[in-house]
N, C-alpha and C. Protein backbone atom coordinates (compact mmCIF):
# COMPACT_ATOMS: atom_id res chain seq x y z
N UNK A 1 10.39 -21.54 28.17
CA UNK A 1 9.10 -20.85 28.19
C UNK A 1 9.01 -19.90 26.99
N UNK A 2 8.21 -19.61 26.01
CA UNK A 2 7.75 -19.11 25.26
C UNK A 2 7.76 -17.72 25.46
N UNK A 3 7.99 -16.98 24.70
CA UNK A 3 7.75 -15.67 25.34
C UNK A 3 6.22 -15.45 24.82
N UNK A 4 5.75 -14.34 25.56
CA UNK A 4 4.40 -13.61 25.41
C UNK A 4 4.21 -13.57 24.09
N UNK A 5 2.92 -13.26 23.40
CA UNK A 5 2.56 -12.56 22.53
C UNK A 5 1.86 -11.40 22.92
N UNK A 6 2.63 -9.90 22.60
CA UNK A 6 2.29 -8.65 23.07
C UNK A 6 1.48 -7.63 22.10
N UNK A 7 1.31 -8.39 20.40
CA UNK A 7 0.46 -7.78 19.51
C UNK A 7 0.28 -8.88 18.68
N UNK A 8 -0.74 -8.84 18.00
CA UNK A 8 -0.77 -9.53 16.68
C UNK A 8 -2.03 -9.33 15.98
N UNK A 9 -1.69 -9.05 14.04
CA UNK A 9 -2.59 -8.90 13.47
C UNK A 9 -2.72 -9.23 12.38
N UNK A 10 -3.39 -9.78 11.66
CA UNK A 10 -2.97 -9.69 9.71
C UNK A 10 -3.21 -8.60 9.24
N UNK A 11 -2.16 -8.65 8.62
CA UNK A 11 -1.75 -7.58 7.22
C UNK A 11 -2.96 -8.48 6.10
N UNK A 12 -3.89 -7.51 5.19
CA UNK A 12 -4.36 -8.10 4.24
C UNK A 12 -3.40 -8.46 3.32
N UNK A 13 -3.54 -9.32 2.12
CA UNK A 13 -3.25 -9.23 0.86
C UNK A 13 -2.96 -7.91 0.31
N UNK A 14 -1.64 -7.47 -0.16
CA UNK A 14 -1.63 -6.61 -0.74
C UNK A 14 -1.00 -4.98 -0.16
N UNK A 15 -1.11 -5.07 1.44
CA UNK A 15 -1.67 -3.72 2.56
C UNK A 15 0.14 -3.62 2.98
N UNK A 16 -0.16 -2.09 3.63
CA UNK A 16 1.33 -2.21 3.90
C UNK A 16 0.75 -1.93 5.18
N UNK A 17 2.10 -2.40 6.40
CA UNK A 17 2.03 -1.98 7.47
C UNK A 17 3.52 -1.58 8.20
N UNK A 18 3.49 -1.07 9.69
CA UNK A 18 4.27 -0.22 9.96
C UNK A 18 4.40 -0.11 11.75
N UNK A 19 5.73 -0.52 12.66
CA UNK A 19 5.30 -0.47 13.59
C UNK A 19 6.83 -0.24 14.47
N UNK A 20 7.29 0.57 15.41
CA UNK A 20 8.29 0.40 16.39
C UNK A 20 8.27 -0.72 17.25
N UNK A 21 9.47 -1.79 16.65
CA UNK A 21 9.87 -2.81 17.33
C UNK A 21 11.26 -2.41 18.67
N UNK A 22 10.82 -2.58 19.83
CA UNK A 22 11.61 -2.23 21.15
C UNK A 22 12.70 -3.15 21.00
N UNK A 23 13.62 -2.91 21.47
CA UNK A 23 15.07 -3.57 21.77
C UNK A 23 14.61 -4.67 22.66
N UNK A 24 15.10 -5.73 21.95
CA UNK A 24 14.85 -7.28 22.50
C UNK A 24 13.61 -7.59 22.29
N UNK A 25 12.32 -6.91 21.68
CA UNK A 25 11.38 -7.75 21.25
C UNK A 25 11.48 -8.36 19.99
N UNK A 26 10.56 -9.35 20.04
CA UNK A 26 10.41 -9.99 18.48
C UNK A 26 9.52 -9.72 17.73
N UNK A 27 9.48 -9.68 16.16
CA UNK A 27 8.63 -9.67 15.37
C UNK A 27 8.80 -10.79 14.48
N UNK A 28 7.58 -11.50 14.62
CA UNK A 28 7.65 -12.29 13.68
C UNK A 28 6.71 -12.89 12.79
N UNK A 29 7.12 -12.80 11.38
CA UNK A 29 5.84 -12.75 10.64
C UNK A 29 5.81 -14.24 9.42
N UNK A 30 4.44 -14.37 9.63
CA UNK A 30 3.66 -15.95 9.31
C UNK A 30 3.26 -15.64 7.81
N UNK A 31 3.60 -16.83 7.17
CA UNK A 31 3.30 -16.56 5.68
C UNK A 31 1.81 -17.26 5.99
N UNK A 32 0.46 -17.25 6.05
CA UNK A 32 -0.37 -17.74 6.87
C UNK A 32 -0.97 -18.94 5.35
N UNK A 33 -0.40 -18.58 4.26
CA UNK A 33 -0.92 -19.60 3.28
C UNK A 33 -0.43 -20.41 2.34
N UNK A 34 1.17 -19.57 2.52
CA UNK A 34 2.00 -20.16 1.90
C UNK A 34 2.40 -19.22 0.70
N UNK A 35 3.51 -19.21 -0.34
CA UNK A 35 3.95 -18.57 -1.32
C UNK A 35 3.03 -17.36 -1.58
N UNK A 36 3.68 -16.24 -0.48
CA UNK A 36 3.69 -14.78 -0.47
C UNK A 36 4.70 -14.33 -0.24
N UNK A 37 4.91 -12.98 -1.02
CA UNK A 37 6.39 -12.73 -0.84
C UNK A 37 5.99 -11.34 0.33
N UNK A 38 6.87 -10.98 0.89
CA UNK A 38 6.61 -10.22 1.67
C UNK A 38 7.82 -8.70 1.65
N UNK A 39 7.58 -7.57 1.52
CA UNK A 39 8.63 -6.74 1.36
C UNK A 39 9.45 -5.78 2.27
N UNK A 40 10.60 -5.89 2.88
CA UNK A 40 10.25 -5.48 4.41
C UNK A 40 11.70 -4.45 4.16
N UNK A 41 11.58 -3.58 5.21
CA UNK A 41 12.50 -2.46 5.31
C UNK A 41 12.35 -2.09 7.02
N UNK A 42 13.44 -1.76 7.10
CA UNK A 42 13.80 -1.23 8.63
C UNK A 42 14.59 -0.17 8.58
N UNK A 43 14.66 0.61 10.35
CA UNK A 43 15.37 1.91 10.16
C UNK A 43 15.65 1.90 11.81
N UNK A 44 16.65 2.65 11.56
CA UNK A 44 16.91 2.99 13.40
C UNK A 44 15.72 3.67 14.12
N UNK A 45 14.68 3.68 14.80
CA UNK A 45 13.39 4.28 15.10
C UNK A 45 14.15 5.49 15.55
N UNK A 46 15.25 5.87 16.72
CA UNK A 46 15.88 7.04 17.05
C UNK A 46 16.39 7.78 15.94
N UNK A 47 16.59 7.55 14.73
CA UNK A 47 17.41 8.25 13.73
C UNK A 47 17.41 7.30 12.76
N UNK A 48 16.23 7.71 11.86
CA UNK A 48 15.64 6.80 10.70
C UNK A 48 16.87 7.23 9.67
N UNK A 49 17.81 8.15 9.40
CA UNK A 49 18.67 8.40 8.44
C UNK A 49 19.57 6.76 8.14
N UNK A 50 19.82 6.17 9.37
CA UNK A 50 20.07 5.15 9.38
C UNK A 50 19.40 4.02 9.30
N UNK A 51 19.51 3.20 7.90
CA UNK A 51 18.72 2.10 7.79
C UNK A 51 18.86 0.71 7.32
N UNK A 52 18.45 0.14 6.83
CA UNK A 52 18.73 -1.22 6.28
C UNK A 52 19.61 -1.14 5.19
N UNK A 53 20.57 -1.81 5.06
CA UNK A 53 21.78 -1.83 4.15
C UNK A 53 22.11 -3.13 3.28
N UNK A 54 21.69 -3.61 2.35
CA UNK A 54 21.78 -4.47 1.65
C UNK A 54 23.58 -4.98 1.94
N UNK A 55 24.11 -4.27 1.05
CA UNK A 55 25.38 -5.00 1.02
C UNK A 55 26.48 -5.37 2.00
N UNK A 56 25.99 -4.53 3.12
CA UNK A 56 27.16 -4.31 4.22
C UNK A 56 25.85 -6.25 5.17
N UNK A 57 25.27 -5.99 4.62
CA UNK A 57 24.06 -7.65 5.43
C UNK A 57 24.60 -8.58 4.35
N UNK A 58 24.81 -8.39 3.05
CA UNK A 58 24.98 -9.43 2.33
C UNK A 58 26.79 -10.03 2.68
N UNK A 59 27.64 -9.13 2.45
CA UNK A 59 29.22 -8.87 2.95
C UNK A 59 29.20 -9.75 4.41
N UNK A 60 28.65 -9.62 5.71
CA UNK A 60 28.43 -9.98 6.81
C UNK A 60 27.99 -11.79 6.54
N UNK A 61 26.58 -11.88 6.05
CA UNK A 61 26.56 -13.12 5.99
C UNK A 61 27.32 -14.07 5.26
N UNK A 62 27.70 -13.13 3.89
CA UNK A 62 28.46 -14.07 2.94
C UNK A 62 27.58 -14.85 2.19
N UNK A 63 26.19 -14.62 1.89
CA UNK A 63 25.75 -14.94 1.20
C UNK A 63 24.48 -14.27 0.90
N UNK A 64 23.69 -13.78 -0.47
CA UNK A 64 22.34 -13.37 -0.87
C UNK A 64 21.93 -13.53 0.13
N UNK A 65 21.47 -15.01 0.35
CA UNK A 65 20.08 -15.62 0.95
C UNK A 65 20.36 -15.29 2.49
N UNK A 66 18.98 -15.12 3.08
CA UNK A 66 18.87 -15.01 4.44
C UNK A 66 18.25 -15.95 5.11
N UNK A 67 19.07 -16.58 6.62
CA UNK A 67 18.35 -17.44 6.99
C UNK A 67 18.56 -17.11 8.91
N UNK A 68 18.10 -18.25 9.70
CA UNK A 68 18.79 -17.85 11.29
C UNK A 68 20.18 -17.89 11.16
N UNK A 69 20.20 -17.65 12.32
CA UNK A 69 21.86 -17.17 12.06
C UNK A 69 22.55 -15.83 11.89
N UNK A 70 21.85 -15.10 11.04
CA UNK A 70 22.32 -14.20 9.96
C UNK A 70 21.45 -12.77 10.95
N UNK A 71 22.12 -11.64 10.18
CA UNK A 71 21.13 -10.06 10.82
C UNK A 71 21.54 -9.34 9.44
N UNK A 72 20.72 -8.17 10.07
CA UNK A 72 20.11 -7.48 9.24
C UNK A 72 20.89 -6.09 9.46
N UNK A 73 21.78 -5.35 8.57
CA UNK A 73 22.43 -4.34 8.92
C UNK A 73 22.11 -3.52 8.42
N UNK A 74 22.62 -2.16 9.17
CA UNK A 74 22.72 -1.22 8.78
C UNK A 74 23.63 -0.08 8.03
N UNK A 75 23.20 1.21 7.54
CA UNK A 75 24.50 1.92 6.82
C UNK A 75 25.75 2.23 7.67
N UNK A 76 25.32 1.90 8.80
CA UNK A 76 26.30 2.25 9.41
C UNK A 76 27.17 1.35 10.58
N UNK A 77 27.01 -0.21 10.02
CA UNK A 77 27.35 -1.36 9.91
C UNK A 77 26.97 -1.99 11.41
N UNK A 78 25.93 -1.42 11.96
CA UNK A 78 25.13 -2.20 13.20
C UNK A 78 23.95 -2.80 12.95
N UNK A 79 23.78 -3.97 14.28
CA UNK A 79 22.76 -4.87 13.67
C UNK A 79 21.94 -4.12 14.46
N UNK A 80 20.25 -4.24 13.19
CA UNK A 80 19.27 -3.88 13.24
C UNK A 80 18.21 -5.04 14.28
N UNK A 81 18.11 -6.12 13.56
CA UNK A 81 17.80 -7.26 13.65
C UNK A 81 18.33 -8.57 13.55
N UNK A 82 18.07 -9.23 14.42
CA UNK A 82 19.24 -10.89 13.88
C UNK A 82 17.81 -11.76 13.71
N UNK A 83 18.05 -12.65 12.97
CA UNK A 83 17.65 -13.87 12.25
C UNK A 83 17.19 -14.70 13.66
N UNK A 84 16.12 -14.93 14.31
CA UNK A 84 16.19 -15.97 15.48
C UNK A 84 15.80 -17.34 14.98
N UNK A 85 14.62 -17.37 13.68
CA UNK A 85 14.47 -18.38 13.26
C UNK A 85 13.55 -18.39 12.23
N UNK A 86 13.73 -19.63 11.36
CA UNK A 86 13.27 -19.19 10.24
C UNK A 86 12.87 -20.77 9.44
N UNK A 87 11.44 -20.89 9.49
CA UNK A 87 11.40 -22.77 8.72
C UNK A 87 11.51 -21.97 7.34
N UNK A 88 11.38 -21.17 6.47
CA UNK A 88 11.57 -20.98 5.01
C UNK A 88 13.07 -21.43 4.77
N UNK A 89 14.11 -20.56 5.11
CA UNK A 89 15.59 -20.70 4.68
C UNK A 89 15.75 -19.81 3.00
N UNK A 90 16.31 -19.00 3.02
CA UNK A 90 17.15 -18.91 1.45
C UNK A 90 16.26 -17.01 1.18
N UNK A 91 15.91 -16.47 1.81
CA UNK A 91 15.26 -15.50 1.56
C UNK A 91 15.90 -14.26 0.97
N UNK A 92 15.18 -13.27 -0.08
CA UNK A 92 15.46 -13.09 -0.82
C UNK A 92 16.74 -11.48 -0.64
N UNK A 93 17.88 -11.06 -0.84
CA UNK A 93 18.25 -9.85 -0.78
C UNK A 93 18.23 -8.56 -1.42
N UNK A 94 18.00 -9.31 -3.02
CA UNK A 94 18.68 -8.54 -4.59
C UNK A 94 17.57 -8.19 -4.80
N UNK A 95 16.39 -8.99 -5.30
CA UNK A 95 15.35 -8.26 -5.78
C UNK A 95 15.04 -7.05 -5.52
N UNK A 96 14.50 -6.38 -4.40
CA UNK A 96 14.04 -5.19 -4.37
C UNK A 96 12.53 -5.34 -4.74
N UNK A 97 12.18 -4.34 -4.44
CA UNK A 97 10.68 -4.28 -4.89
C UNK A 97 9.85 -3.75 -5.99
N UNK A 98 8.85 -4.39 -6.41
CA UNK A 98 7.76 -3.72 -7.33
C UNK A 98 7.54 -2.12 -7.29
N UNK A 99 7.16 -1.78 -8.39
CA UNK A 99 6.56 -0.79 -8.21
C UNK A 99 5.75 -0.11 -9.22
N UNK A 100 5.22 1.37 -9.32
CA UNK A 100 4.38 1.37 -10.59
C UNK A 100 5.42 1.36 -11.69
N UNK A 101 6.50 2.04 -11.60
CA UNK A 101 7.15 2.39 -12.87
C UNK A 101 7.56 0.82 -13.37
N UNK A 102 8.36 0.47 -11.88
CA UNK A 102 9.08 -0.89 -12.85
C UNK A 102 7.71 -2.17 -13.28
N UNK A 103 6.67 -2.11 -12.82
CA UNK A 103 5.76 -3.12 -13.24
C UNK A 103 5.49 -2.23 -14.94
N UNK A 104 5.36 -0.62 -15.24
CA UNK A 104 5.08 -0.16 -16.51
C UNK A 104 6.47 -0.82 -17.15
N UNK A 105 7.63 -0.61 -16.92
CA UNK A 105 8.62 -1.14 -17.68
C UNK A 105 8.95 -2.53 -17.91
N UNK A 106 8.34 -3.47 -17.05
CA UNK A 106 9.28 -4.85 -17.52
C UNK A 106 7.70 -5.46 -18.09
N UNK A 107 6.70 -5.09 -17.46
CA UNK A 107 5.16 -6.20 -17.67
C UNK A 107 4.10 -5.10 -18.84
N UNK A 108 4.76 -3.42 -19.06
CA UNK A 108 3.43 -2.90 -19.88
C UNK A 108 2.05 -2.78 -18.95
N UNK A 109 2.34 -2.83 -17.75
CA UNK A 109 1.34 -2.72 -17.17
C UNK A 109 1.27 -1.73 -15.67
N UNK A 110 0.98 -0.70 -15.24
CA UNK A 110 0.93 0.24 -14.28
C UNK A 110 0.80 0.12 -13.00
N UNK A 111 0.42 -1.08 -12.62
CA UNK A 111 -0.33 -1.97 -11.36
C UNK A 111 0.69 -1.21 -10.37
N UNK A 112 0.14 -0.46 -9.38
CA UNK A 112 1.08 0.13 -8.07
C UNK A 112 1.63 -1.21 -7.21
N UNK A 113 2.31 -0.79 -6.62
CA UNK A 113 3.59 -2.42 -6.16
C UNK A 113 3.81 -2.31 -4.99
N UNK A 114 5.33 -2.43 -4.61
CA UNK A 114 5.71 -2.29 -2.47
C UNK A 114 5.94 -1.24 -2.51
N UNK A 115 6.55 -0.30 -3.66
CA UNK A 115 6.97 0.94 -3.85
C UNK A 115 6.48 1.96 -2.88
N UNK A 116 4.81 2.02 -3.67
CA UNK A 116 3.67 2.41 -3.33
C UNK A 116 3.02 2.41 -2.00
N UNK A 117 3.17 0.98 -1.80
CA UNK A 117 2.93 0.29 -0.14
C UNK A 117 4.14 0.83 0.91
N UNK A 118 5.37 1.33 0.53
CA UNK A 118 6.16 1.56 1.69
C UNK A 118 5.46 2.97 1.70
N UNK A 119 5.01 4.07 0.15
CA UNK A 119 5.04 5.13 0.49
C UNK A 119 4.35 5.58 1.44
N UNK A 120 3.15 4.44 1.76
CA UNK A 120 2.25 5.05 2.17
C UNK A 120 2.49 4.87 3.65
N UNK A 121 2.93 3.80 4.23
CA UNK A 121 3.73 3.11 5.73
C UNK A 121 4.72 4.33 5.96
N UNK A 122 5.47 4.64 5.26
CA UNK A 122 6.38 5.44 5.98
C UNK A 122 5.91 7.08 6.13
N UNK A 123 5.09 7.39 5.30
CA UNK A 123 4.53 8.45 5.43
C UNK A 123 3.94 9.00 6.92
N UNK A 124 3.62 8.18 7.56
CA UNK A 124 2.97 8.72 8.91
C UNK A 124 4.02 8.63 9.83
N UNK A 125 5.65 7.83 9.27
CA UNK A 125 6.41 8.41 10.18
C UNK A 125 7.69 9.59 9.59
N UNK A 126 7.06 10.45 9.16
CA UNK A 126 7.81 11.55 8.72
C UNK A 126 8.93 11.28 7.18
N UNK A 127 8.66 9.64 6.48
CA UNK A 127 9.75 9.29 5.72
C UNK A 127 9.27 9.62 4.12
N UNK A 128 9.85 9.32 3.48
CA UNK A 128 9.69 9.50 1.84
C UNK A 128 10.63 9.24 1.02
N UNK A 129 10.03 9.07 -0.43
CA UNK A 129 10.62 8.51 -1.14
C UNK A 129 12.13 8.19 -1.20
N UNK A 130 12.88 9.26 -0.80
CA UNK A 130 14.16 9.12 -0.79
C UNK A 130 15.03 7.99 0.41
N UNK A 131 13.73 7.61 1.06
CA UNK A 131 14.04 6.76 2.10
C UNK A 131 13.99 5.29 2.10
N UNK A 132 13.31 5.34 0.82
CA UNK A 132 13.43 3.85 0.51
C UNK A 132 14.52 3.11 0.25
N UNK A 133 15.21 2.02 -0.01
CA UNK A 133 16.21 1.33 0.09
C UNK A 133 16.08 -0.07 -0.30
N UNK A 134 16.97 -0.71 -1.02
CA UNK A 134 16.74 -2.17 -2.04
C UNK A 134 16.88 -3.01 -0.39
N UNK A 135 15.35 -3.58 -0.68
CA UNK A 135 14.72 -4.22 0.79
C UNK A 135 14.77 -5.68 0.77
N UNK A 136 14.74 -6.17 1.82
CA UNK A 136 14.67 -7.63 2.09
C UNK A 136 13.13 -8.65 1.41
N UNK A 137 13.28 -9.13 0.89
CA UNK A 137 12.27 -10.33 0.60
C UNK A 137 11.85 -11.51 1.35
N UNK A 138 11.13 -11.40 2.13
CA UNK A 138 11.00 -12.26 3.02
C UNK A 138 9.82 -13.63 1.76
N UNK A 139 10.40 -15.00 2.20
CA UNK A 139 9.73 -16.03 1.32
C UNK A 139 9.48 -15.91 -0.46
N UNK A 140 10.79 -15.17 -0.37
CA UNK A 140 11.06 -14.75 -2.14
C UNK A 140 12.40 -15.37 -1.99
N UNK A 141 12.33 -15.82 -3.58
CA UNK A 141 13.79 -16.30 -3.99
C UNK A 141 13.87 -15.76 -5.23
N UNK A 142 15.29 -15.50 -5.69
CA UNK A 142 15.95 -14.99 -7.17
C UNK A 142 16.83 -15.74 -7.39
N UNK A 143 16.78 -16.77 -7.36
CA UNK A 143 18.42 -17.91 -8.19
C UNK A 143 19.46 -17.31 -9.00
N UNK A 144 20.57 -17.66 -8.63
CA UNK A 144 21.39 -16.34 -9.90
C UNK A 144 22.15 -17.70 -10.06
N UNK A 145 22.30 -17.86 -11.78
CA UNK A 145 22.89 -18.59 -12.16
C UNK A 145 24.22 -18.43 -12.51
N UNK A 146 24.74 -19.46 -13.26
CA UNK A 146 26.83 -19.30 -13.50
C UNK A 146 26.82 -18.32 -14.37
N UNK A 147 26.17 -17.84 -15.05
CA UNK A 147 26.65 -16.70 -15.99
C UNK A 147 25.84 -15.56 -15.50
N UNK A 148 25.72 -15.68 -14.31
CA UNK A 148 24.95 -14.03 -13.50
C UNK A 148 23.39 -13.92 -13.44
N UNK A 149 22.76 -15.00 -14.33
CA UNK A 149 21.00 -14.29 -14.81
C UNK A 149 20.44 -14.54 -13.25
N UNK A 150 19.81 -13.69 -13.43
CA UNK A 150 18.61 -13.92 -12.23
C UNK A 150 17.34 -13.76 -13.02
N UNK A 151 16.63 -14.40 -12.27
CA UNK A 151 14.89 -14.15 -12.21
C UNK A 151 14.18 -14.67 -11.01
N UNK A 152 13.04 -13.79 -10.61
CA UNK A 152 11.86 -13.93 -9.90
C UNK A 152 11.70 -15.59 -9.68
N UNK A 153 11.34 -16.08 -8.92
CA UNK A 153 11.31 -17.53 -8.75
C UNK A 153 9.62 -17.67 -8.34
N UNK A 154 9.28 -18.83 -8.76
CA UNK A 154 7.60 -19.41 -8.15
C UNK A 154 7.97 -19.62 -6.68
N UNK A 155 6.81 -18.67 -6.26
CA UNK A 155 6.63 -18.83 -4.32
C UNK A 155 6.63 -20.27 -3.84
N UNK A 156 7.78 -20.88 -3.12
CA UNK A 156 7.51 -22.00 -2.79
C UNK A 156 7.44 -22.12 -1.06
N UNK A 157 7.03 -21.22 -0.41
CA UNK A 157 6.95 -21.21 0.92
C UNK A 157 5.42 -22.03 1.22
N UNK A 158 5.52 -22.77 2.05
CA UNK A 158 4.42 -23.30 2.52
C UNK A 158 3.53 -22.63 3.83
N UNK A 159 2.27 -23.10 3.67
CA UNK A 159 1.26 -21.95 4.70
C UNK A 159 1.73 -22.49 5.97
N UNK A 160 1.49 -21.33 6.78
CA UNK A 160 2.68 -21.23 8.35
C UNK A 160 3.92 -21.30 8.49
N UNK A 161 4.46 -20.93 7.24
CA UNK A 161 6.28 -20.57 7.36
C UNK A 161 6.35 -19.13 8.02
N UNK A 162 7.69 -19.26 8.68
CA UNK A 162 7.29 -17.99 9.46
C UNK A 162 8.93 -17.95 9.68
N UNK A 163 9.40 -16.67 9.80
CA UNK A 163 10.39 -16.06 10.26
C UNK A 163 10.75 -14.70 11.25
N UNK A 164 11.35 -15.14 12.46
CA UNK A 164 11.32 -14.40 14.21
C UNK A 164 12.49 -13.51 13.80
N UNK A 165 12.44 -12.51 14.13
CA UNK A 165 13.44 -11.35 14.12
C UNK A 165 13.47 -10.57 15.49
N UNK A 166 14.95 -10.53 15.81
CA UNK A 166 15.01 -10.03 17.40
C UNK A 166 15.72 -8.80 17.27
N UNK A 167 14.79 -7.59 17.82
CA UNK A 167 15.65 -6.12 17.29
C UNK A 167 16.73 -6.19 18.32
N UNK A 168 17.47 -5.42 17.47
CA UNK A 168 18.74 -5.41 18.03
C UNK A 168 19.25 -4.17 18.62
N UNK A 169 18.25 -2.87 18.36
CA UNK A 169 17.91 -1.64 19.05
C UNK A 169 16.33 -1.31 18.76
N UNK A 170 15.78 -0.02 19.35
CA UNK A 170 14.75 -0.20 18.87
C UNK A 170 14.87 0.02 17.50
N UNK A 171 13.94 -0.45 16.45
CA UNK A 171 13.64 -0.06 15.31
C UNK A 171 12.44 -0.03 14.82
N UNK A 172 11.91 0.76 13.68
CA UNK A 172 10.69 0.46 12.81
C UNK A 172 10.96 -0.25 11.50
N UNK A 173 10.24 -1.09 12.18
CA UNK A 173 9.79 -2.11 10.85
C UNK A 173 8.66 -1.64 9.84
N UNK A 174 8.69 -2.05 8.77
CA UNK A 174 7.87 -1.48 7.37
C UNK A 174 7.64 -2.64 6.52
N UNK A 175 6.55 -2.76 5.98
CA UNK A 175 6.07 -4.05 5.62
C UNK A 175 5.42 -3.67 4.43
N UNK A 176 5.49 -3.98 2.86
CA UNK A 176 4.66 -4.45 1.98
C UNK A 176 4.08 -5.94 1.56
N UNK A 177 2.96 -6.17 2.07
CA UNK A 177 2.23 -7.56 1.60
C UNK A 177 2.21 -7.62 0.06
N UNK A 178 3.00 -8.01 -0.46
CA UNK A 178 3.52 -7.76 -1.66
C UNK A 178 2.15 -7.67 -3.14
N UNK A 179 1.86 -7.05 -3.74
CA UNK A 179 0.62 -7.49 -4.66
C UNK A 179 0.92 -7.73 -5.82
N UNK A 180 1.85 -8.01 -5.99
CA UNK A 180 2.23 -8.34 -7.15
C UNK A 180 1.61 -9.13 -8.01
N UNK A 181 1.07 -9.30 -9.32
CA UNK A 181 0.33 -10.17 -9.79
C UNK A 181 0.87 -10.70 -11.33
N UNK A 182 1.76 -9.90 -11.65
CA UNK A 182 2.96 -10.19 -12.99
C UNK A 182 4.02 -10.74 -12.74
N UNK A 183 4.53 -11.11 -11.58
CA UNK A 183 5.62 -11.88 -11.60
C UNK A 183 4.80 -13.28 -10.42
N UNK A 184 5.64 -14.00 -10.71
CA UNK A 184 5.27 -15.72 -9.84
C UNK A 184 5.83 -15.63 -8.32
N UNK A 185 6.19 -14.17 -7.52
CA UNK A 185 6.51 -14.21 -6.34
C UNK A 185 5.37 -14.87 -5.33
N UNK A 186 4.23 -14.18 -5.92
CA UNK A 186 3.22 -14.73 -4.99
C UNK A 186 2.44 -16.15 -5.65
N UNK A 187 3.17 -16.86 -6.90
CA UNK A 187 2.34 -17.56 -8.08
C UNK A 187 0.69 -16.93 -8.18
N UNK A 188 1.02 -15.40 -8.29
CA UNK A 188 -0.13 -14.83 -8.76
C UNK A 188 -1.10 -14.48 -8.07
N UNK A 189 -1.04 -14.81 -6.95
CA UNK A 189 -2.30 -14.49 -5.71
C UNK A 189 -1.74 -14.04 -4.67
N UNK A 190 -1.72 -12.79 -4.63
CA UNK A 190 -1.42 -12.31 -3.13
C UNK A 190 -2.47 -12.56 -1.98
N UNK A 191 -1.73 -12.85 -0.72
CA UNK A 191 -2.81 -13.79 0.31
C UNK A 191 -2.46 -12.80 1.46
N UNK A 192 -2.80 -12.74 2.79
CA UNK A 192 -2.92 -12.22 3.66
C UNK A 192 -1.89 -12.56 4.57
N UNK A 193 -1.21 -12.49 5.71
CA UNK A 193 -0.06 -12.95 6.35
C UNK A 193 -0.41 -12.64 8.01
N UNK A 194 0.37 -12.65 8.66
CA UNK A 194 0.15 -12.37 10.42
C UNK A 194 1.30 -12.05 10.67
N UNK A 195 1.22 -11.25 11.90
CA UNK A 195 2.13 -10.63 12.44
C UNK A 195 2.49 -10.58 13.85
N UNK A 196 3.04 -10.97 14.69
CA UNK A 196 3.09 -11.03 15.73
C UNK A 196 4.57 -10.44 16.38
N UNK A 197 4.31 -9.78 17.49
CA UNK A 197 5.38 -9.13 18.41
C UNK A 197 5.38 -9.86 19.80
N UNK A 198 6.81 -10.41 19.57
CA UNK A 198 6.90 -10.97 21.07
C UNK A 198 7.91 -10.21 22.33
N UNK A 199 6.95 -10.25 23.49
CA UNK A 199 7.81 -10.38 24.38
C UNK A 199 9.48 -10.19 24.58
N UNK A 200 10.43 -9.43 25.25
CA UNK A 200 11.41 -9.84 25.20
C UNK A 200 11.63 -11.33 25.98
């Protein structure tokens, strides 16, 4: 049996959003058009000091890419979220997100980014800048080749790829609909996405 659907909404193109996911519900979010990258960050909702941890998630899975299977850790090496399922596969760890400065430094161009979009999501729950953290890429890829290079990859997620995340305490989730329009994450068009919270 399916579990419930207990919220659901689209995020526009571009919008950040922000929400306390309960222990054992799901969130899970729909690329609704295909190649959008999506920018996501989490935190312990009881004690946001603790949050999403790149390397101690990358160390754990043993690999960049994120797929089912796999969770999402924290600094203080507990799972946040686990992987329940996922038709994309390979999602992104390293990148990190846009923002105004780094879009002025690599593109010459000022365009505000997820940077911007978390500031404004976490702001209504007491967080800031210093709270940000090199975030998960959901339907982004960075290929790193034999001699180390990486780059931004063309969005190849197809419309209704979607990936279920089952908290693993409560947490808040944080979302930039990525707007990027200088790099090929979104191949240039940021699109709108859905969001849905299930049921435990």
């Amino acid at each position: 049996m399916n579990p419930a659907i207990i919220h659901s909404e689209t995020i526009p193109a571009g919008a950040p959003w922000s929400r306390v996911i309960d222990k054992s519900q799901r969130l899970r979010i729909v690329d609704s058009h295909g190649a959008q990258a999506v920018d996501f960050l989490c935190y312990c909702a009881a004690d946001p000091a603790e949050r999403y941890h790149a390397p101690n998630t990358i160390k754990k899975a043993g690999t960049i890419t994120l797929t089912a299977g796999h969770a999402l850790y924290s600094d203080k090496a507990r799972k946040l979220f686990s992987i329940e399922e996922d038709s994309f596969g390979g999602h992104d760890t390293i990148g990190g997100c846009c923002s105004k400065p780094s879009n002025e430094m690599l593109y010459g161009v000022g365009n505000d980014g997820c940077r911007e979009n978390f500031l404004t999501a976490l702001a209504g729950h007491g967080l800031g800048w210093k709270d940000i953290v090199p975030n998960v890429n959901w339907f982004m890829t960075v290929p790193v080749d034999t001699t180390g290079g990486a780059h931004v990859a063309l969005g190849t997620s197809r419309a209704g790829d979607f990936v279920t995340l089952r908290a693993e305490m409560d947490v808040l989730a944080v979302i930039s609909n990525c707007p990027q329009v200088l790099n090929p994450c979104n191949n240039f068009n940021p699109t709108d996405i859905k969001i849905e919270v299930l049921a435990p």
